[in-house]
PDB file of N, CA and C in Angstrom:
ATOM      1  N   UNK A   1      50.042  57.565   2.312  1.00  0.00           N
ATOM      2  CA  UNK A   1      50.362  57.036   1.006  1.00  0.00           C
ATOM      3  C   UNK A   1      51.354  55.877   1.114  1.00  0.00           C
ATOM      4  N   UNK A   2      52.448  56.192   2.329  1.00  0.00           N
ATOM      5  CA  UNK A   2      53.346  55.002   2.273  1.00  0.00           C
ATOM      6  C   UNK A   2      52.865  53.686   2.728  1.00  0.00           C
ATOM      7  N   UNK A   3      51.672  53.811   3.462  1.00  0.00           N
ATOM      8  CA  UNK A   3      51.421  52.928   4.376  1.00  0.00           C
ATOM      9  C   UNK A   3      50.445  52.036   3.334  1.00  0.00           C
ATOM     10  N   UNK A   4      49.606  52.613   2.647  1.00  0.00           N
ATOM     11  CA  UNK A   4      48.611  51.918   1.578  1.00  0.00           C
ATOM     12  C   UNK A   4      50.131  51.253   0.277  1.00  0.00           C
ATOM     13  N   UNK A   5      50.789  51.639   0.174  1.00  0.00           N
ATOM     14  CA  UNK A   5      51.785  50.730  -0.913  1.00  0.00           C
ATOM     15  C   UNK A   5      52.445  49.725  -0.049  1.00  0.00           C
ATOM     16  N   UNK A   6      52.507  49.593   1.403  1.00  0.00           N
ATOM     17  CA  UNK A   6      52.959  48.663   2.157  1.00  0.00           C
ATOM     18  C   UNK A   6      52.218  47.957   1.909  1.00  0.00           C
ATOM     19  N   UNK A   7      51.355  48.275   2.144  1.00  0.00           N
ATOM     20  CA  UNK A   7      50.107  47.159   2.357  1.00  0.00           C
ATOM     21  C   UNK A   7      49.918  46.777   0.988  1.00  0.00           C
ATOM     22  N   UNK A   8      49.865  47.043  -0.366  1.00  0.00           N
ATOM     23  CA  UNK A   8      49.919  46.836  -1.580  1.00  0.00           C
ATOM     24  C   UNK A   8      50.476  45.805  -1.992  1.00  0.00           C
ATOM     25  N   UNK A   9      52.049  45.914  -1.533  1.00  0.00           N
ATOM     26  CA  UNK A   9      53.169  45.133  -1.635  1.00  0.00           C
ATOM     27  C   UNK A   9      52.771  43.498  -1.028  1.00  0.00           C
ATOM     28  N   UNK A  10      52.402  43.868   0.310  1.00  0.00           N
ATOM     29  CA  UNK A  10      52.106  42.691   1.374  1.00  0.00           C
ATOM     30  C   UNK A  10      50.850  42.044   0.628  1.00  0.00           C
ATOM     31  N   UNK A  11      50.333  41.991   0.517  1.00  0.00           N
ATOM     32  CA  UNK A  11      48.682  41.917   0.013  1.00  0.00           C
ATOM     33  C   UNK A  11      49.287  40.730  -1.439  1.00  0.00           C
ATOM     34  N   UNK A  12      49.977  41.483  -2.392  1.00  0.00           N
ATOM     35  CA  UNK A  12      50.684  40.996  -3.395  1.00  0.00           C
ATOM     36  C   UNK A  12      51.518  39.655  -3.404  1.00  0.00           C
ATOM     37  N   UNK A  13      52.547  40.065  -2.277  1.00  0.00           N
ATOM     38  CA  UNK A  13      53.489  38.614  -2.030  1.00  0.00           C
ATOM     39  C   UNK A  13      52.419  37.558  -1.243  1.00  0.00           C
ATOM     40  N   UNK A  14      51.368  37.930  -0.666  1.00  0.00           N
ATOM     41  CA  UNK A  14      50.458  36.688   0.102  1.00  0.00           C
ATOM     42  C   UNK A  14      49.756  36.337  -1.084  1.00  0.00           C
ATOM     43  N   UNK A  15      49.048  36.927  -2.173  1.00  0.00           N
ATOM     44  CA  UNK A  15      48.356  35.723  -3.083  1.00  0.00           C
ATOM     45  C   UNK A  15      49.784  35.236  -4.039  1.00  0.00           C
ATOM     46  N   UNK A  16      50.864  36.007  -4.732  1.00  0.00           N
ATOM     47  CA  UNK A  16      51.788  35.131  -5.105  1.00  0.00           C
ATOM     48  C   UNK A  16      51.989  33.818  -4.181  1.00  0.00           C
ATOM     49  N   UNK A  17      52.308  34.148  -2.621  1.00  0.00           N
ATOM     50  CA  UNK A  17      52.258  32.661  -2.133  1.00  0.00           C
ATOM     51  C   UNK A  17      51.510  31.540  -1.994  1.00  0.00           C
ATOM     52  N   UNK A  18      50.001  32.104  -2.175  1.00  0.00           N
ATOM     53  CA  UNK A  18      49.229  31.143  -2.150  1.00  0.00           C
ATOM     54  C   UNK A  18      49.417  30.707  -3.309  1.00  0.00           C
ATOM     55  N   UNK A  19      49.634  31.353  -4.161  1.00  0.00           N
ATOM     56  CA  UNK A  19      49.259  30.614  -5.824  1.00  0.00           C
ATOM     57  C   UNK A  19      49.917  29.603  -5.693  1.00  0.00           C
ATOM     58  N   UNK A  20      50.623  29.116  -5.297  1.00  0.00           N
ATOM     59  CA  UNK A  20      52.143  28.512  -5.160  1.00  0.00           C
ATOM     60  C   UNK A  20      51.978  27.033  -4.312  1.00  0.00           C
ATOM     61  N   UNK A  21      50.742  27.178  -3.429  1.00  0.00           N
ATOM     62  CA  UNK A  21      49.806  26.399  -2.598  1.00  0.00           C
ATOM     63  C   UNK A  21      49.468  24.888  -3.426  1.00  0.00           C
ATOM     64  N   UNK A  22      50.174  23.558  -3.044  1.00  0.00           N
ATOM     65  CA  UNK A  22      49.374  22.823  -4.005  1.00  0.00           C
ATOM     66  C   UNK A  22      48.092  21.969  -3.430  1.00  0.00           C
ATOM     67  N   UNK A  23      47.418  21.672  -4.724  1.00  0.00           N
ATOM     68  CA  UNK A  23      46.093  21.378  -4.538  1.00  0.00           C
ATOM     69  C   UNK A  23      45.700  20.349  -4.359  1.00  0.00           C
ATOM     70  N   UNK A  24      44.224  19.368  -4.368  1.00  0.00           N
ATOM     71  CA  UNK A  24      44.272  18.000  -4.006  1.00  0.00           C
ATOM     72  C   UNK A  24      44.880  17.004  -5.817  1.00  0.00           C
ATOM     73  N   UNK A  25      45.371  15.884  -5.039  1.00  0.00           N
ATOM     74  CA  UNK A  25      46.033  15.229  -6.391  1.00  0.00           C
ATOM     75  C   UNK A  25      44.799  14.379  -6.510  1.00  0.00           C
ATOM     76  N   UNK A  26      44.006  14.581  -7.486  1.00  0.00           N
ATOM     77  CA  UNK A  26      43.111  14.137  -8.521  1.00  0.00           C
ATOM     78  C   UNK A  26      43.174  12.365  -8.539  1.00  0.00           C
ATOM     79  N   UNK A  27      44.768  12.176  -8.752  1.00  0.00           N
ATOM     80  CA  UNK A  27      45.215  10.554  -9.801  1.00  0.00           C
ATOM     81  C   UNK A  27      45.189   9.597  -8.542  1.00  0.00           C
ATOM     82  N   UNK A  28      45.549  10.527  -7.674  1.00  0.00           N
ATOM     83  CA  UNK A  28      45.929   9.746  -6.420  1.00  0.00           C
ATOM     84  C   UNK A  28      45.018   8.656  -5.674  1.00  0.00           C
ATOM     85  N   UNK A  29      44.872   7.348  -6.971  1.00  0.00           N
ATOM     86  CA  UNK A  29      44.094   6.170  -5.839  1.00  0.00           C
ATOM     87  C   UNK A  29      44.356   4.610  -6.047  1.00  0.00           C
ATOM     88  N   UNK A  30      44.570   3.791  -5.678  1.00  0.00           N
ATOM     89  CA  UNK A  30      44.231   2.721  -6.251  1.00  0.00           C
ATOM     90  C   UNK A  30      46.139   2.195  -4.899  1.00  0.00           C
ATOM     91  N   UNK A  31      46.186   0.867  -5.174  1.00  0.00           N
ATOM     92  CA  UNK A  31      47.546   0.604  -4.315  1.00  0.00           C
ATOM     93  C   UNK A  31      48.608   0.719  -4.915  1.00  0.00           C
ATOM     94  N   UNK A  32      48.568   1.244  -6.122  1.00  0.00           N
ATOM     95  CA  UNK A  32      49.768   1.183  -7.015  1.00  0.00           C
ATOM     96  C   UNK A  32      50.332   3.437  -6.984  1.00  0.00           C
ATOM     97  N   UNK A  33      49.612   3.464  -5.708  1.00  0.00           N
ATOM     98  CA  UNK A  33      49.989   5.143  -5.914  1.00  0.00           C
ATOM     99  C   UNK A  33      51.556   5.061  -5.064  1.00  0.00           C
ATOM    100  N   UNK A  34      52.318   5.741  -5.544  1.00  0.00           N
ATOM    101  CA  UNK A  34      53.603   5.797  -4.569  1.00  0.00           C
ATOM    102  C   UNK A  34      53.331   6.502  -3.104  1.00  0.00           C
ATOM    103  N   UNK A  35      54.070   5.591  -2.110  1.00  0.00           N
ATOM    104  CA  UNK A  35      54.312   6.249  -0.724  1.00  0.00           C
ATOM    105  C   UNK A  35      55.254   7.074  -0.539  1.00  0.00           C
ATOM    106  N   UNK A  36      55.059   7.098   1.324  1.00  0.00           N
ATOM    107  CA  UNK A  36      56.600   7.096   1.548  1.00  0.00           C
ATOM    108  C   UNK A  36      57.691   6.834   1.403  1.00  0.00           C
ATOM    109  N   UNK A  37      57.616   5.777   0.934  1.00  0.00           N
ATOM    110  CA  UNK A  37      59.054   4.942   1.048  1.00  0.00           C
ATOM    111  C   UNK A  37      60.023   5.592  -0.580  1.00  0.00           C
ATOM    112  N   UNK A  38      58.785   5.287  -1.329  1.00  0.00           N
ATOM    113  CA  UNK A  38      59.452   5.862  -2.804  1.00  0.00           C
ATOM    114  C   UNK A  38      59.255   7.157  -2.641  1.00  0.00           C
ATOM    115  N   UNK A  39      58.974   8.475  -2.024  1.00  0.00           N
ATOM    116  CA  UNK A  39      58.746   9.513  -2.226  1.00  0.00           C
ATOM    117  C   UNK A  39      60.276   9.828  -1.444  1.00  0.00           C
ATOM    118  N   UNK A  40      60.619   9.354  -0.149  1.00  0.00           N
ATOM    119  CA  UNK A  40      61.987   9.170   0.228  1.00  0.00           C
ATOM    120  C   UNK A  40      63.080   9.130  -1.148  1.00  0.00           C
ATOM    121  N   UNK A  41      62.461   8.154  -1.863  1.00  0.00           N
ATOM    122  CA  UNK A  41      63.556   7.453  -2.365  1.00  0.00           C
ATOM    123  C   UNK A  41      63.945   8.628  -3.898  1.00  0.00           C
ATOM    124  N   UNK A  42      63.171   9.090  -4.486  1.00  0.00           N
ATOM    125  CA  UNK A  42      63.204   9.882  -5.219  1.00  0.00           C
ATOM    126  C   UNK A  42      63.001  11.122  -4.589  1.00  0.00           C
ATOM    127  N   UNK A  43      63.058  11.844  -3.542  1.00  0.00           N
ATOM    128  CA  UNK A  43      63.667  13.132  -2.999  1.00  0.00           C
ATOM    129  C   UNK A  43      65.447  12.890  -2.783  1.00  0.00           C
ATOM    130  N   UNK A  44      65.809  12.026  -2.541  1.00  0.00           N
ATOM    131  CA  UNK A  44      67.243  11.589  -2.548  1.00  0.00           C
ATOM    132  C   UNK A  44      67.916  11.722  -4.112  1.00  0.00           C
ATOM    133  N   UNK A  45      67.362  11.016  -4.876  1.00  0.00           N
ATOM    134  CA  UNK A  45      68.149  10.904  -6.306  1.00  0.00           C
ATOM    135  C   UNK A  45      67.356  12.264  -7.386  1.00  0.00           C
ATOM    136  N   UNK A  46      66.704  13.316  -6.640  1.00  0.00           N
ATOM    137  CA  UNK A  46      65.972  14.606  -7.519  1.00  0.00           C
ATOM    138  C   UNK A  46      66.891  15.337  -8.685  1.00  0.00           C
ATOM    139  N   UNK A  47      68.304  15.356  -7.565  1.00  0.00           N
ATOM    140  CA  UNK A  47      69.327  16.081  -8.447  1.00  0.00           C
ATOM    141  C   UNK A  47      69.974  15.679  -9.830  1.00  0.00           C
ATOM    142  N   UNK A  48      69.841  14.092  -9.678  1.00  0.00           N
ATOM    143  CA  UNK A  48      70.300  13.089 -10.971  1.00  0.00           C
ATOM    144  C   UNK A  48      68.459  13.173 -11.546  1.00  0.00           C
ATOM    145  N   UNK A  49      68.122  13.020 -11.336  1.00  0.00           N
ATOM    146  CA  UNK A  49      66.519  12.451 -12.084  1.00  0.00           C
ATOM    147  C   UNK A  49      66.096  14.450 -12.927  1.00  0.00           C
ATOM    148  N   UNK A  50      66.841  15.396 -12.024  1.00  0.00           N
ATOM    149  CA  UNK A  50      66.618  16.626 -12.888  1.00  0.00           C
ATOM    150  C   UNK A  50      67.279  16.981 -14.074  1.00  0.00           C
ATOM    151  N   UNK A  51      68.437  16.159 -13.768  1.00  0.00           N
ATOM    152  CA  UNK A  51      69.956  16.317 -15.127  1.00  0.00           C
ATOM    153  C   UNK A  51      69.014  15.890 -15.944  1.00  0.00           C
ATOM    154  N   UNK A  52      68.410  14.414 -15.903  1.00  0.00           N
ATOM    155  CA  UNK A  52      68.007  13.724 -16.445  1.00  0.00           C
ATOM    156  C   UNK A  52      66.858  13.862 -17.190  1.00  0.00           C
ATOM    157  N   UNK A  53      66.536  14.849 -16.797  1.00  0.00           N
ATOM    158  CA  UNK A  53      64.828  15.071 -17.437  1.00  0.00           C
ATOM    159  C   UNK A  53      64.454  16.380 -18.537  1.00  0.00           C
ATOM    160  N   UNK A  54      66.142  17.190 -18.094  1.00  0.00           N
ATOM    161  CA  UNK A  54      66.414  17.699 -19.090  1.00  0.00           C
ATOM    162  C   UNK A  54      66.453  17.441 -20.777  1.00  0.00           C
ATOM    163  N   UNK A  55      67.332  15.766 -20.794  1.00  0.00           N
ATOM    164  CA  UNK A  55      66.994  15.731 -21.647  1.00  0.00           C
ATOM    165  C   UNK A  55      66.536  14.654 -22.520  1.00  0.00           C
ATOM    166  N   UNK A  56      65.296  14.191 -21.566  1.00  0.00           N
ATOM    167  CA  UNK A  56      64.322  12.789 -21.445  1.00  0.00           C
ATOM    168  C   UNK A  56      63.211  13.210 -20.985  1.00  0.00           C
ATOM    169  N   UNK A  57      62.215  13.561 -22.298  1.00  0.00           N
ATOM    170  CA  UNK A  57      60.851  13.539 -21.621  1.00  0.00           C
ATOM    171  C   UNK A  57      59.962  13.212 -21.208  1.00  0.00           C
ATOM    172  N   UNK A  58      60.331  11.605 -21.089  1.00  0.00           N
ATOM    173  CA  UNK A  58      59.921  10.499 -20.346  1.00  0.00           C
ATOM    174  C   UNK A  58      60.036  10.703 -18.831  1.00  0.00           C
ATOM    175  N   UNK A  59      60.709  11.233 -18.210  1.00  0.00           N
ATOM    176  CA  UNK A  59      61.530  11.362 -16.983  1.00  0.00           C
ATOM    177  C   UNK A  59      60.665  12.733 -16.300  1.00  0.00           C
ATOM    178  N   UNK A  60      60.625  12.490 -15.213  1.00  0.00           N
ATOM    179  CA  UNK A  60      59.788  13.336 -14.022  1.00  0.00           C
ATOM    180  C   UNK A  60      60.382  13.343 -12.893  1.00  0.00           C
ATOM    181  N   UNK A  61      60.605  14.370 -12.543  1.00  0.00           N
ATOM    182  CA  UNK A  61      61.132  14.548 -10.937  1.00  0.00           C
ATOM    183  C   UNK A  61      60.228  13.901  -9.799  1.00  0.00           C
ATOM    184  N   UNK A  62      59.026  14.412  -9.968  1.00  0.00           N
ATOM    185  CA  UNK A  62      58.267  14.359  -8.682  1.00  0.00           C
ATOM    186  C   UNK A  62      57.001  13.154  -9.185  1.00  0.00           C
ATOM    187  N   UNK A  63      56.709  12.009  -8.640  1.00  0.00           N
ATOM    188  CA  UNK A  63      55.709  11.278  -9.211  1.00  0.00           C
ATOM    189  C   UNK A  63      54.393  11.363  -9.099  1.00  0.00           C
ATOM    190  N   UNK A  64      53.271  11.900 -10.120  1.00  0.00           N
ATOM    191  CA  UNK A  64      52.250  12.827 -10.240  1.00  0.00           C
ATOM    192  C   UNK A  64      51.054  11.809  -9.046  1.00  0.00           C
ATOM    193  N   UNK A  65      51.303  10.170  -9.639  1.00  0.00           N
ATOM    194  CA  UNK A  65      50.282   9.267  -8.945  1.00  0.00           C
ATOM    195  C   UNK A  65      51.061   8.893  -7.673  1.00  0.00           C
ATOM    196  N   UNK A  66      51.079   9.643  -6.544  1.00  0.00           N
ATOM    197  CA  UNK A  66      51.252   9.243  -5.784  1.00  0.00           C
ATOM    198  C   UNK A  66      50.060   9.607  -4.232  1.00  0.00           C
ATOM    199  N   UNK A  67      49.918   9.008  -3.304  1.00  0.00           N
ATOM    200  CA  UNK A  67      48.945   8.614  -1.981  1.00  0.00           C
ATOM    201  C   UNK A  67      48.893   9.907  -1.335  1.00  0.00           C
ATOM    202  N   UNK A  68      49.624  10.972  -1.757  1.00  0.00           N
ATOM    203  CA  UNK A  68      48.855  12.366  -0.907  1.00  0.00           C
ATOM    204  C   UNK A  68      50.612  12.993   0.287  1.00  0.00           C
ATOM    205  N   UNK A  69      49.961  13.047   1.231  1.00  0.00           N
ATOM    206  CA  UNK A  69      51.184  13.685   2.410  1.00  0.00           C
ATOM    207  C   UNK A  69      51.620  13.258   2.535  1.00  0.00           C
ATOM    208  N   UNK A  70      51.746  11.695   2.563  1.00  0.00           N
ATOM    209  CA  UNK A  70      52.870  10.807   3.178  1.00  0.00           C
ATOM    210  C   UNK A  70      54.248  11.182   2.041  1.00  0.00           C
ATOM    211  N   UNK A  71      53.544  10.717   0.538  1.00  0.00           N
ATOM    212  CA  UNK A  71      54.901  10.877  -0.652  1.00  0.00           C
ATOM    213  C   UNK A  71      55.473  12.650  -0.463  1.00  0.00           C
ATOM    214  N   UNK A  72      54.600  13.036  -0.325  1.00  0.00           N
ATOM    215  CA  UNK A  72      55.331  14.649  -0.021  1.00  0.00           C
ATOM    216  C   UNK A  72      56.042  14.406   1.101  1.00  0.00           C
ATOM    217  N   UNK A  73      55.978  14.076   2.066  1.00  0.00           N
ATOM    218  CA  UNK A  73      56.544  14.032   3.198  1.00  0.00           C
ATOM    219  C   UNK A  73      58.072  13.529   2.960  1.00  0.00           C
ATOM    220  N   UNK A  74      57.751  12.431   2.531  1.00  0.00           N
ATOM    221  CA  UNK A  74      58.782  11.598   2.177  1.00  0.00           C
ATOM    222  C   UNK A  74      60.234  12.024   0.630  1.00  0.00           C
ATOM    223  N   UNK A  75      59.282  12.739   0.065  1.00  0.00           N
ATOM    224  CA  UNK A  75      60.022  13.945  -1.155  1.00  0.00           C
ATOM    225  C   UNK A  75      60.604  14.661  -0.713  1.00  0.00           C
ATOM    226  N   UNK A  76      60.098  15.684   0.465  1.00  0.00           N
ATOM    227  CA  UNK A  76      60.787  16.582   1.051  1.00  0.00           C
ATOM    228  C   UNK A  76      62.263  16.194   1.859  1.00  0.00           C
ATOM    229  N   UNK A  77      61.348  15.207   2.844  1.00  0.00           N
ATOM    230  CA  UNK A  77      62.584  14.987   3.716  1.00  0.00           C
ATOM    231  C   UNK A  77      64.112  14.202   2.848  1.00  0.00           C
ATOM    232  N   UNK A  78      64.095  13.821   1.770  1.00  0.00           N
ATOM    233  CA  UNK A  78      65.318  13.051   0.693  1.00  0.00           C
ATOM    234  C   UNK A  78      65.472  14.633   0.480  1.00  0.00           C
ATOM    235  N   UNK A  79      64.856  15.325  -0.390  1.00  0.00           N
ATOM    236  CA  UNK A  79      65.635  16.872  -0.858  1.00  0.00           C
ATOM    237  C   UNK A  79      66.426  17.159   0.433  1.00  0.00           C
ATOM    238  N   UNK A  80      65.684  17.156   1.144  1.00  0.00           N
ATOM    239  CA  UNK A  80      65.958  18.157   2.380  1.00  0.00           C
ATOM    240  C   UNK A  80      67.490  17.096   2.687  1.00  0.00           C
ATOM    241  N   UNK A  81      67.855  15.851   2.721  1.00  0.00           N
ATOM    242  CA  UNK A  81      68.641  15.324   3.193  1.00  0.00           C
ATOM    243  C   UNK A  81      69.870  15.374   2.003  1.00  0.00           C
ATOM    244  N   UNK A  82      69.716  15.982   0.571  1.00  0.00           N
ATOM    245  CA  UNK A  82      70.719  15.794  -0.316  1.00  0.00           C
ATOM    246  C   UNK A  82      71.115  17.394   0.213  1.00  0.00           C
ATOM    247  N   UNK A  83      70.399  17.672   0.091  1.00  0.00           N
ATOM    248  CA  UNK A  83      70.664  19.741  -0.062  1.00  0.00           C
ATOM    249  C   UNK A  83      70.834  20.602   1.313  1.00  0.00           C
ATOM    250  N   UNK A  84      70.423  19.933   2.934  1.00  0.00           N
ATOM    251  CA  UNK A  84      71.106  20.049   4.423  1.00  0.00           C
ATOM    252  C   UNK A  84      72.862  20.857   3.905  1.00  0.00           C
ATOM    253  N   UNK A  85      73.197  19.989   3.237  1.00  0.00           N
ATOM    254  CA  UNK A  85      74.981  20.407   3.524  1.00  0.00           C
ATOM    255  C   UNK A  85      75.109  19.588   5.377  1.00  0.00           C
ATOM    256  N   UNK A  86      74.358  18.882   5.733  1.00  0.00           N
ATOM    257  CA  UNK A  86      75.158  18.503   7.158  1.00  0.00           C
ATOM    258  C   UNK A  86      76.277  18.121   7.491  1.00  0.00           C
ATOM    259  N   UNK A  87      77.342  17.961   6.116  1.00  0.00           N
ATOM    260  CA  UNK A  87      78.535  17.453   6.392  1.00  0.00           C
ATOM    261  C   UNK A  87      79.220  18.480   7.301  1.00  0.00           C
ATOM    262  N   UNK A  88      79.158  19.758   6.880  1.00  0.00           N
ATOM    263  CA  UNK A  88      80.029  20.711   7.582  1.00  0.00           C
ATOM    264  C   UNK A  88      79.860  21.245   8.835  1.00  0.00           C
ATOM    265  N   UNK A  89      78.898  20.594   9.140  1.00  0.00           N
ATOM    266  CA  UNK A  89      78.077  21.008  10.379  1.00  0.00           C
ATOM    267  C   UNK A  89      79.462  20.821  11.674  1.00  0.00           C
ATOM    268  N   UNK A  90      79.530  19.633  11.683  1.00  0.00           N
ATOM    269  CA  UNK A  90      80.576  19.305  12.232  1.00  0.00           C
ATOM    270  C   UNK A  90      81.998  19.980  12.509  1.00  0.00           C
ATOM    271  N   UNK A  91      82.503  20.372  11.544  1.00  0.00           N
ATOM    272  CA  UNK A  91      83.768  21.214  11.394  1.00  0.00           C
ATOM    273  C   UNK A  91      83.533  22.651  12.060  1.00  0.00           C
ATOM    274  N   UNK A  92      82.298  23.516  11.930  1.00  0.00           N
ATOM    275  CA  UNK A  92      81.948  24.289  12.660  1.00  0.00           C
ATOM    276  C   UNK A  92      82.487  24.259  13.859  1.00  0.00           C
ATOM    277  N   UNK A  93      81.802  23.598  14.696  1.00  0.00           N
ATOM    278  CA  UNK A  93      81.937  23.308  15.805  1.00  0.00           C
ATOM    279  C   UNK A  93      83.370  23.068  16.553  1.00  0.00           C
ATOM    280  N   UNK A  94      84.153  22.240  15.423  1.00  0.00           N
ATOM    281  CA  UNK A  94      85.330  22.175  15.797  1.00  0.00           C
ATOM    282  C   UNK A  94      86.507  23.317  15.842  1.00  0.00           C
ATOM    283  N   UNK A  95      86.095  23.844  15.197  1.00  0.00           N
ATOM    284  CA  UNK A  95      86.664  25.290  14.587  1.00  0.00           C
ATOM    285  C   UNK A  95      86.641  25.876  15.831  1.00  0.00           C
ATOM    286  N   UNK A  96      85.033  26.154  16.363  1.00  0.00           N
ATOM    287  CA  UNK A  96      84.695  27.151  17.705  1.00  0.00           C
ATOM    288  C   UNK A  96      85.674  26.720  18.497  1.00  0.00           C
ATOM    289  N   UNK A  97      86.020  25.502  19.296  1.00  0.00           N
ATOM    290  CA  UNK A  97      86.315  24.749  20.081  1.00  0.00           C
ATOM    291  C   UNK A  97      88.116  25.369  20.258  1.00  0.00           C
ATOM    292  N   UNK A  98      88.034  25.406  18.870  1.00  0.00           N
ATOM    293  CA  UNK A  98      90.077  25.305  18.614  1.00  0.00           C
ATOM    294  C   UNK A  98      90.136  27.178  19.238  1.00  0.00           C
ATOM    295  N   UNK A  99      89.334  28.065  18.533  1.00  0.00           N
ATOM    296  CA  UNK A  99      89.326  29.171  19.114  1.00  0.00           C
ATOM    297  C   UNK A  99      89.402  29.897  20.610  1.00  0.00           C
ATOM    298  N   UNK A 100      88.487  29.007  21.306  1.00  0.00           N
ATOM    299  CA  UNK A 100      88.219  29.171  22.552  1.00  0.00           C
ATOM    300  C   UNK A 100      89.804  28.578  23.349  1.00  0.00           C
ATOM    301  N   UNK A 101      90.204  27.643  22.768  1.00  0.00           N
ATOM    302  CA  UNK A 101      91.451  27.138  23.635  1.00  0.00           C
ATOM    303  C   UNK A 101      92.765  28.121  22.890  1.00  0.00           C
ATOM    304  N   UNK A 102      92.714  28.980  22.250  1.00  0.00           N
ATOM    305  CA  UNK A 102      93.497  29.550  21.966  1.00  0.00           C
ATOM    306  C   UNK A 102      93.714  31.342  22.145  1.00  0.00           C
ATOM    307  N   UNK A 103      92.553  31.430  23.130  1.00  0.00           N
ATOM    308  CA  UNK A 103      92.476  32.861  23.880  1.00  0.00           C
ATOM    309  C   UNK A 103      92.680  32.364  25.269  1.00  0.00           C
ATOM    310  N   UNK A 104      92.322  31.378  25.483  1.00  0.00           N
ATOM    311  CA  UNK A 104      92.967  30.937  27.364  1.00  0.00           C
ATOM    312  C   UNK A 104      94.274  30.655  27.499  1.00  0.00           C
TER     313      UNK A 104
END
């Protein structure tokens, strides 16, 4: 019995994830679709363009006509570079460093 609700459970969270899966973009043609470069550029400014869209319904986070993997690519890696936290990365390290010279 436990083993069939495992599997219930599991079974469950894999189509929630697929649902979640996105699909081919339809709009996506012509030279005026956004790239990389702008998909960069608006994964960087997401956090201001979300304030913003709150309360402007003109305003979109993610740009619907854009060229496919590259603008995702390029979306991700700006999020990924506002929301890292890599600043502290650094201090870590320094921290370890001060520790180690202070047990020898």
């Amino acid at each position: 019995m436990c083993r069939a609700a495992g599997l219930t459970v599991i079974t469950g969270l894999l189509l929630i994830l697929t649902s979640c899966a996105a699909g081919p973009n339809d709009l996506a043609s012509g030279p005026g679709a956004a790239g990389f470069w702008l998909g960069l550029w608006q994964g960087l400014i997401s956090p201001i363009t979300f304030i913003v869209s709150l309360f402007n319904d003109n305003v979109n986070i993610y740009e619907v006509h854009n060229n496919g993997n590259w603008y995702d690519f390029g979306f991700m890696l700006g999020v990924a570079c506002v929301f890292s936290g890599g600043a502290g990365a650094g201090s870590t390290a320094t921290g370890r460093r001060r520790s180690r010279r202070s047990e020898h």
